[in-house]
N, C-alpha and C. Protein backbone atom coordinates (compact mmCIF):
# COMPACT_ATOMS: atom_id res chain seq x y z
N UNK A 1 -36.18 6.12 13.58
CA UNK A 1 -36.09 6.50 12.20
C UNK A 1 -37.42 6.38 11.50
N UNK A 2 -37.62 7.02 10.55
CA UNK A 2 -38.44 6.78 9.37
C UNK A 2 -38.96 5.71 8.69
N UNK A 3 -39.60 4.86 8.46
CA UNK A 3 -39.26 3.44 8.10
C UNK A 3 -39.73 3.52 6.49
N UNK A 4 -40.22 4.68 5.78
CA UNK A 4 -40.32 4.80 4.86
C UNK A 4 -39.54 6.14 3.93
N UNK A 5 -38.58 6.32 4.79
CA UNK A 5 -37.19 6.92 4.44
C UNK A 5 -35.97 6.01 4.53
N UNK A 6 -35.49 5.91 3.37
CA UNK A 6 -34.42 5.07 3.14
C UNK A 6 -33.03 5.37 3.63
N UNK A 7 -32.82 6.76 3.81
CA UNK A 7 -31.73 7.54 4.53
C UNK A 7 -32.07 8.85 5.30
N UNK A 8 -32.70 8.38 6.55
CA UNK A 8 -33.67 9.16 7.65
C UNK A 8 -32.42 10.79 7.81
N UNK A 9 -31.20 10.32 7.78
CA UNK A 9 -30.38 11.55 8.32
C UNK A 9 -29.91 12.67 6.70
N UNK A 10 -30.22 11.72 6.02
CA UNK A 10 -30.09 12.47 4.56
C UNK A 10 -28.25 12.75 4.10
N UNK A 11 -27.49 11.75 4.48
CA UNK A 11 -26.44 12.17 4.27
C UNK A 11 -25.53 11.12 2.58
N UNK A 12 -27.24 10.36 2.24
CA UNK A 12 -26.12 10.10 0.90
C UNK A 12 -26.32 8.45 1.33
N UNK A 13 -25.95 7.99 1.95
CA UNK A 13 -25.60 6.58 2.65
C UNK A 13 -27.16 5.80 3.00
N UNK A 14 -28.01 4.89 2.67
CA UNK A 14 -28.75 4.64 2.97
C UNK A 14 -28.76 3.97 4.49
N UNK A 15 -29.80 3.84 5.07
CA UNK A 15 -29.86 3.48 6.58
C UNK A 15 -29.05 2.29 6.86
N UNK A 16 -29.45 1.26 5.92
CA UNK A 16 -29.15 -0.01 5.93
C UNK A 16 -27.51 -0.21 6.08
N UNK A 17 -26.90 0.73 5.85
CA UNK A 17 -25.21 0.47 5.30
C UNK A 17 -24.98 2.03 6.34
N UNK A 18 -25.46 2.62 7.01
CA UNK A 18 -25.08 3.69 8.04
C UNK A 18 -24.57 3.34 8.95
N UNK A 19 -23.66 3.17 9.40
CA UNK A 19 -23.31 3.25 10.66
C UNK A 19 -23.83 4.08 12.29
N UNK A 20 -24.10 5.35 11.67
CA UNK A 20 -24.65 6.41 12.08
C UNK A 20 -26.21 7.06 11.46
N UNK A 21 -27.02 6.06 11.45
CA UNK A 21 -28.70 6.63 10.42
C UNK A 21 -29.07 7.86 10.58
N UNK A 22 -28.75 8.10 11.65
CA UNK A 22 -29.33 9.61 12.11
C UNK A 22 -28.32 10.82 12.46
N UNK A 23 -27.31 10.60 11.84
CA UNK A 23 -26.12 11.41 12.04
C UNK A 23 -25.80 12.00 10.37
N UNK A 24 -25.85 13.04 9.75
CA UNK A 24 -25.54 13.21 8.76
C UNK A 24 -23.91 13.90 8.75
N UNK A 25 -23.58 14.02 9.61
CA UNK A 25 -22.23 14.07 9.53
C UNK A 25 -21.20 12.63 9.42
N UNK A 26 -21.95 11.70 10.20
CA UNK A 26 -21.08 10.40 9.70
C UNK A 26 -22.12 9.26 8.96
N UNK A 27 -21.08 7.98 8.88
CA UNK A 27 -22.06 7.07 7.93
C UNK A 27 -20.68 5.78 8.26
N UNK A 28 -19.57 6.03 8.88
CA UNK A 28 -18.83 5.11 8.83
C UNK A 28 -17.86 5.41 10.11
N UNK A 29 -17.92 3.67 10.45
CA UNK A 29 -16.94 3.08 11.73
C UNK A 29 -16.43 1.96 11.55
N UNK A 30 -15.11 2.26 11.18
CA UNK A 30 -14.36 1.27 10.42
C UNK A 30 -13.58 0.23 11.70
N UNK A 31 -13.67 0.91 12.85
CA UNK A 31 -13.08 0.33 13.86
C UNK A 31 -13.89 -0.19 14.86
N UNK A 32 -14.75 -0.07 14.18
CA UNK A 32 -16.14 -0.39 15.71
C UNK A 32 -16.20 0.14 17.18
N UNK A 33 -15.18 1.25 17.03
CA UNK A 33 -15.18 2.39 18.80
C UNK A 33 -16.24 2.57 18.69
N UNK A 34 -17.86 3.02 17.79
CA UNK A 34 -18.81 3.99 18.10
C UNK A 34 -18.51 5.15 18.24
N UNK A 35 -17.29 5.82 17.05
CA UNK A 35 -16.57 6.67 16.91
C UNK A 35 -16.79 7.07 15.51
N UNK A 36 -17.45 7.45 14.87
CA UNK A 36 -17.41 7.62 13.19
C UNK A 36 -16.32 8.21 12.88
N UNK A 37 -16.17 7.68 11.70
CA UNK A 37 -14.48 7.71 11.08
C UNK A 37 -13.99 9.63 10.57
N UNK A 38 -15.19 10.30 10.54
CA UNK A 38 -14.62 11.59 10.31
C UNK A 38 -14.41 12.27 11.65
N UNK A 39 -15.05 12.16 13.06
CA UNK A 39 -14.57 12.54 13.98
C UNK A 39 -13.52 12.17 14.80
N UNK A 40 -12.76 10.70 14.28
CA UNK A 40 -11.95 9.52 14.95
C UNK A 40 -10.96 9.94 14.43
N UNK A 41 -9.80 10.07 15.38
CA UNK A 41 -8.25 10.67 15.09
C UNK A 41 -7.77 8.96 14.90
N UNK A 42 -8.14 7.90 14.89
CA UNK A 42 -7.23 6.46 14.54
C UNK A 42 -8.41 5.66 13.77
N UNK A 43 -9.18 5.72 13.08
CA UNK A 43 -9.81 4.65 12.13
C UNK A 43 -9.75 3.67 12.21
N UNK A 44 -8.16 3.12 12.25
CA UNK A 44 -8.08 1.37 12.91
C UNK A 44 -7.81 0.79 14.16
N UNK A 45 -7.39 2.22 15.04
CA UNK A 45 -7.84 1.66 16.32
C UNK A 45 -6.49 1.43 16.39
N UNK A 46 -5.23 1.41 15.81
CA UNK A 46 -4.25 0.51 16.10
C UNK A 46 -3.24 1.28 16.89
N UNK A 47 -3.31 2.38 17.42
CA UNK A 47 -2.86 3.74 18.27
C UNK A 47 -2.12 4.38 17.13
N UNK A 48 -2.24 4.57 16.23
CA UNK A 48 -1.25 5.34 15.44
C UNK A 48 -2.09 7.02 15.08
N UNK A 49 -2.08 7.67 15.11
CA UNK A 49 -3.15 8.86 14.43
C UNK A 49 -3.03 8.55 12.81
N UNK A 50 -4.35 8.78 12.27
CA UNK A 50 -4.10 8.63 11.12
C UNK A 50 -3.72 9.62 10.36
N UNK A 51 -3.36 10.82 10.72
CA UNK A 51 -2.29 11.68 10.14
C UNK A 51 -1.16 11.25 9.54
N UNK A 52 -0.48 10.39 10.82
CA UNK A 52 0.90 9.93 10.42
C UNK A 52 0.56 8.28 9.90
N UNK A 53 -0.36 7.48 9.92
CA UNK A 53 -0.78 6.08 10.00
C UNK A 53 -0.80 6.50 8.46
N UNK A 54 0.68 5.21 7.39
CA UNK A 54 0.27 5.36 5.92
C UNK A 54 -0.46 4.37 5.64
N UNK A 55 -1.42 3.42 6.81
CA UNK A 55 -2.54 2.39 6.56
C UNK A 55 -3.46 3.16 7.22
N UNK A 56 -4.18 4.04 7.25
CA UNK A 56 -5.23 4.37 8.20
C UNK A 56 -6.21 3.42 8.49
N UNK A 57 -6.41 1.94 7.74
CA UNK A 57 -7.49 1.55 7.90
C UNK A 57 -7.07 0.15 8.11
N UNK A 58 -5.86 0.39 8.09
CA UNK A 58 -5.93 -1.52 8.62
C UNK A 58 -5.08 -1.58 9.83
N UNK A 59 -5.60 -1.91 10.69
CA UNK A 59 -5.32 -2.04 12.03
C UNK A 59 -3.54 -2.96 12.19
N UNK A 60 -3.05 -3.65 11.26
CA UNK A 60 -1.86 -4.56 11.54
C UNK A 60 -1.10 -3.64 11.02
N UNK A 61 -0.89 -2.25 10.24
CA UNK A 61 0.06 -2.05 9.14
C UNK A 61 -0.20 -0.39 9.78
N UNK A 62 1.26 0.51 9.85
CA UNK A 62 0.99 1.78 9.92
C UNK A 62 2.26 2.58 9.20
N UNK A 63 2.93 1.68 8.90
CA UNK A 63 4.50 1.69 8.32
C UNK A 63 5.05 1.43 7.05
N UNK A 64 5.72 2.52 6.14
CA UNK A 64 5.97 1.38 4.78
C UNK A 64 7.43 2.03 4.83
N UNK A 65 8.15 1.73 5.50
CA UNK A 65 10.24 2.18 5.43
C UNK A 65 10.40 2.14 4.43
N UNK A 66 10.43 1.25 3.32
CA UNK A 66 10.93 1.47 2.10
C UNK A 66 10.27 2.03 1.05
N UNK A 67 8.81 2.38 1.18
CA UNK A 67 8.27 2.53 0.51
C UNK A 67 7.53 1.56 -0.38
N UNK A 68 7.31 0.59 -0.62
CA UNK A 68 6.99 -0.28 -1.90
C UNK A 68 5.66 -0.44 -1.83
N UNK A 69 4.60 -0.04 -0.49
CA UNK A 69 3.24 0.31 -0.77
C UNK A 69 2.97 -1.48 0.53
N UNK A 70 4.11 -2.03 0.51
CA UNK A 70 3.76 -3.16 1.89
C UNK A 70 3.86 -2.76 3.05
N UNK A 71 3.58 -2.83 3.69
CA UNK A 71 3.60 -2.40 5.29
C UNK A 71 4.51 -2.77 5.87
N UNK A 72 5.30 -2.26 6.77
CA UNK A 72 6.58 -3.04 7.51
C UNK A 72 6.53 -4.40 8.50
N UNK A 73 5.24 -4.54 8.91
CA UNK A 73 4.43 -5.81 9.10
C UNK A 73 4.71 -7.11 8.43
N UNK A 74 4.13 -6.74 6.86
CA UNK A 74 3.89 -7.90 6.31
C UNK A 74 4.85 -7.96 5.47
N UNK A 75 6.00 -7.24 5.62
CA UNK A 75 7.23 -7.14 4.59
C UNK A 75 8.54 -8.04 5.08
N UNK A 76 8.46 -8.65 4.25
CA UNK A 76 9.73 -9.48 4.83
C UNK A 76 11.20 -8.81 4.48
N UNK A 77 11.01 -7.77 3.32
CA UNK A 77 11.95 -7.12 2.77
C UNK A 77 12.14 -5.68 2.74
N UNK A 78 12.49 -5.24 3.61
CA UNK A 78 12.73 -3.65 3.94
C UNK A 78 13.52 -2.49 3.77
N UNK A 79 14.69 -3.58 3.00
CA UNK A 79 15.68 -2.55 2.72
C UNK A 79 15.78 -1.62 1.44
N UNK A 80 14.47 -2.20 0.79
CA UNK A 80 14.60 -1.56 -0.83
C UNK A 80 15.52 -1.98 -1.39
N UNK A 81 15.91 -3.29 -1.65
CA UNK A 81 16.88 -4.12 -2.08
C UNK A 81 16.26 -5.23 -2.96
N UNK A 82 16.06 -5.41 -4.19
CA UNK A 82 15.75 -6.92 -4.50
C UNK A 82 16.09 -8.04 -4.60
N UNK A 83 16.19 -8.64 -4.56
CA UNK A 83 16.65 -9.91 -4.07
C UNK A 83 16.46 -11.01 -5.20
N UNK A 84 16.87 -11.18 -6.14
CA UNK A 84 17.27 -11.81 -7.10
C UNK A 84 17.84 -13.60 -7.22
N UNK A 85 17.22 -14.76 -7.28
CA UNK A 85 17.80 -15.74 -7.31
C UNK A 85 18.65 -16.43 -8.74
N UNK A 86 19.97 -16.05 -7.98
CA UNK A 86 20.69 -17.07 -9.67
C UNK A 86 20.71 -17.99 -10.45
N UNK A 87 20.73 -18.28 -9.01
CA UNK A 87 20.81 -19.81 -9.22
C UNK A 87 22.28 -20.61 -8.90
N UNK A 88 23.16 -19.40 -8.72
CA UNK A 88 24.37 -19.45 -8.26
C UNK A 88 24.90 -20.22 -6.97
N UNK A 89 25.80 -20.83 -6.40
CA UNK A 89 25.95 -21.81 -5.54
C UNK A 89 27.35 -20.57 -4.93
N UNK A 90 27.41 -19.55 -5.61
CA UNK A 90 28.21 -18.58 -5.36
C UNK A 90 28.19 -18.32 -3.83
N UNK A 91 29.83 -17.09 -3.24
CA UNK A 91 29.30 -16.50 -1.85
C UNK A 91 28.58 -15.09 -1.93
N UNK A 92 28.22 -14.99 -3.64
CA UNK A 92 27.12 -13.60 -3.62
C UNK A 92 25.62 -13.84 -2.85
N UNK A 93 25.36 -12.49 -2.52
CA UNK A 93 24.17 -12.75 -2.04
C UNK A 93 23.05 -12.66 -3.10
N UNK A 94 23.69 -12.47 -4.40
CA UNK A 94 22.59 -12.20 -5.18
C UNK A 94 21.37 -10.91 -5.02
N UNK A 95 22.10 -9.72 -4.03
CA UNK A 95 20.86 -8.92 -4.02
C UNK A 95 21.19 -7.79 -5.21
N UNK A 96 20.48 -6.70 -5.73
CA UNK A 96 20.87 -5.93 -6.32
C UNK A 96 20.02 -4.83 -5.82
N UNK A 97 20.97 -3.45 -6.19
CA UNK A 97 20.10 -2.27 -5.87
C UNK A 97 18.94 -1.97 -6.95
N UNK A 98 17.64 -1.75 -6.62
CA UNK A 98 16.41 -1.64 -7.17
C UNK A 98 16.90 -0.36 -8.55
N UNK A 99 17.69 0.54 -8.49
CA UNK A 99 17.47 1.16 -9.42
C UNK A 99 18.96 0.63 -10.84
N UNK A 100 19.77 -0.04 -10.10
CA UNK A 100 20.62 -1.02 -11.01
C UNK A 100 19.66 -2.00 -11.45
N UNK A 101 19.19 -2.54 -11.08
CA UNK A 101 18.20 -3.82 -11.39
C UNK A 101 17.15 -3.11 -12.85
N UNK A 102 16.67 -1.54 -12.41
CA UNK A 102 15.84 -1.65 -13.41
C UNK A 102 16.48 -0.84 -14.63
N UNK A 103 17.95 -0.49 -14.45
CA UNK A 103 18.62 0.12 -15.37
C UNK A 103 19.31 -1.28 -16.55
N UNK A 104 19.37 -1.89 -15.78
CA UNK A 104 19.76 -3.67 -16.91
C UNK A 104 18.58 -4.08 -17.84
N UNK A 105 17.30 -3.56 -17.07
CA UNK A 105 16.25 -4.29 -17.23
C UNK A 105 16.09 -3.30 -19.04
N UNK A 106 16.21 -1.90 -18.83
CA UNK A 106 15.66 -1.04 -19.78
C UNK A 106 16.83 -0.90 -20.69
N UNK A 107 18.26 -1.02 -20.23
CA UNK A 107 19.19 -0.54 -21.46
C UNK A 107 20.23 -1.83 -21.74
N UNK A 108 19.85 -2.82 -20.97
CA UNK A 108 20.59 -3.92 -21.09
C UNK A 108 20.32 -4.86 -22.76
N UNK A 109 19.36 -5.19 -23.16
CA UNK A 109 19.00 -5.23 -24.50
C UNK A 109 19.35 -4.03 -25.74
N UNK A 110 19.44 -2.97 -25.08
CA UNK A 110 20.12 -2.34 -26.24
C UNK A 110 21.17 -2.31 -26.59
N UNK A 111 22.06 -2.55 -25.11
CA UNK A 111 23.84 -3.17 -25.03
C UNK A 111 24.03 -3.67 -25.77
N UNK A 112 23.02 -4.82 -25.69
CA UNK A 112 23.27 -6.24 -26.61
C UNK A 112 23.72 -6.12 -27.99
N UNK A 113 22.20 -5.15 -28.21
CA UNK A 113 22.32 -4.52 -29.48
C UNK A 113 23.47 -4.20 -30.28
N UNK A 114 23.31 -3.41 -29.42
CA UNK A 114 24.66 -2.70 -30.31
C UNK A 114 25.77 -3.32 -30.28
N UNK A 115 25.97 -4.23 -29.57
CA UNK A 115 27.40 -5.24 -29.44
C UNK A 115 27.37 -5.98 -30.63
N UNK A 116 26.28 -6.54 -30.78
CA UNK A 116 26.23 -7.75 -31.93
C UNK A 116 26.03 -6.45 -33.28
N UNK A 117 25.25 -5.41 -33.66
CA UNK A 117 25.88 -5.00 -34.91
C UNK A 117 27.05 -4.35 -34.56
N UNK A 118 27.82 -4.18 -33.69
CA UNK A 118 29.52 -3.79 -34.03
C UNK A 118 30.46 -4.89 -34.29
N UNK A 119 30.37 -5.79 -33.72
CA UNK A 119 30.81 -6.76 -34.18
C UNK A 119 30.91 -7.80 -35.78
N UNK A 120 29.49 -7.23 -36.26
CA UNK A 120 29.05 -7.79 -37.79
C UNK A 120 29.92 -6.54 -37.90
N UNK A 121 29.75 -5.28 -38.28
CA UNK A 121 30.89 -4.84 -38.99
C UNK A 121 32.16 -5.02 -39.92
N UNK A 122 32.54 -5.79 -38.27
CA UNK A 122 34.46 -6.11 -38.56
C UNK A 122 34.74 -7.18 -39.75
């Protein structure tokens, strides 16, 4: 390289932080193959393609089943269910469905509402 060119391949990325100095097509190897990450069909190496991989970059995580943005890895909770503690000594399990849960959350105070002025009424 150049030693008085700061980014010898000219791709944006200075030498120092290149992965690839002299490659202006890459600048990053997130997996350390010696594979730069725009020619590399797995980024983390973890066999998944990152087509279908919804972690492309972290090697433990390639999965989110429920969606909630955790990985099926590090999720202890998969069913899209929340899980709610009562405090109850009950045989409920205390779980509720995520979109009941946030329908209490938004119109449950207005219930209220309106319970207590119908009641002043009478």
């Amino acid at each position: 390289g150049d030693n008085g060119d700061p980014d010898d391949d000219n791709d944006g990325t200075p030498d120092v932080s290149d992965a690839f100095p002299l490659d202006p097509s890459e600048s990053l190897d997130t997996d350390g193959d010696r594979m730069g990450n725009n020619a590399d069909p797995d980024d983390d190496n973890d066999g998944v393609l990152d087509t279908i991989d919804v972690f492309p970059l972290d090697p433990t995580e390639w999965e989110d089943s429920d969606g909630d943005g955790i990985g099926d890895n590090a999720d202890n909770n998969n069913t899209g269910v929340v899980t709610v503690d009562t405090g109850s000594k009950s045989s409920s399990s205390g779980a509720f469905d995520l979109p009941m849960l946030l329908a209490l959350m938004l119109f449950g105070p207005l219930l209220i509402t309106r319970r207590l002025i119908s009641s002043r009424k009478k």
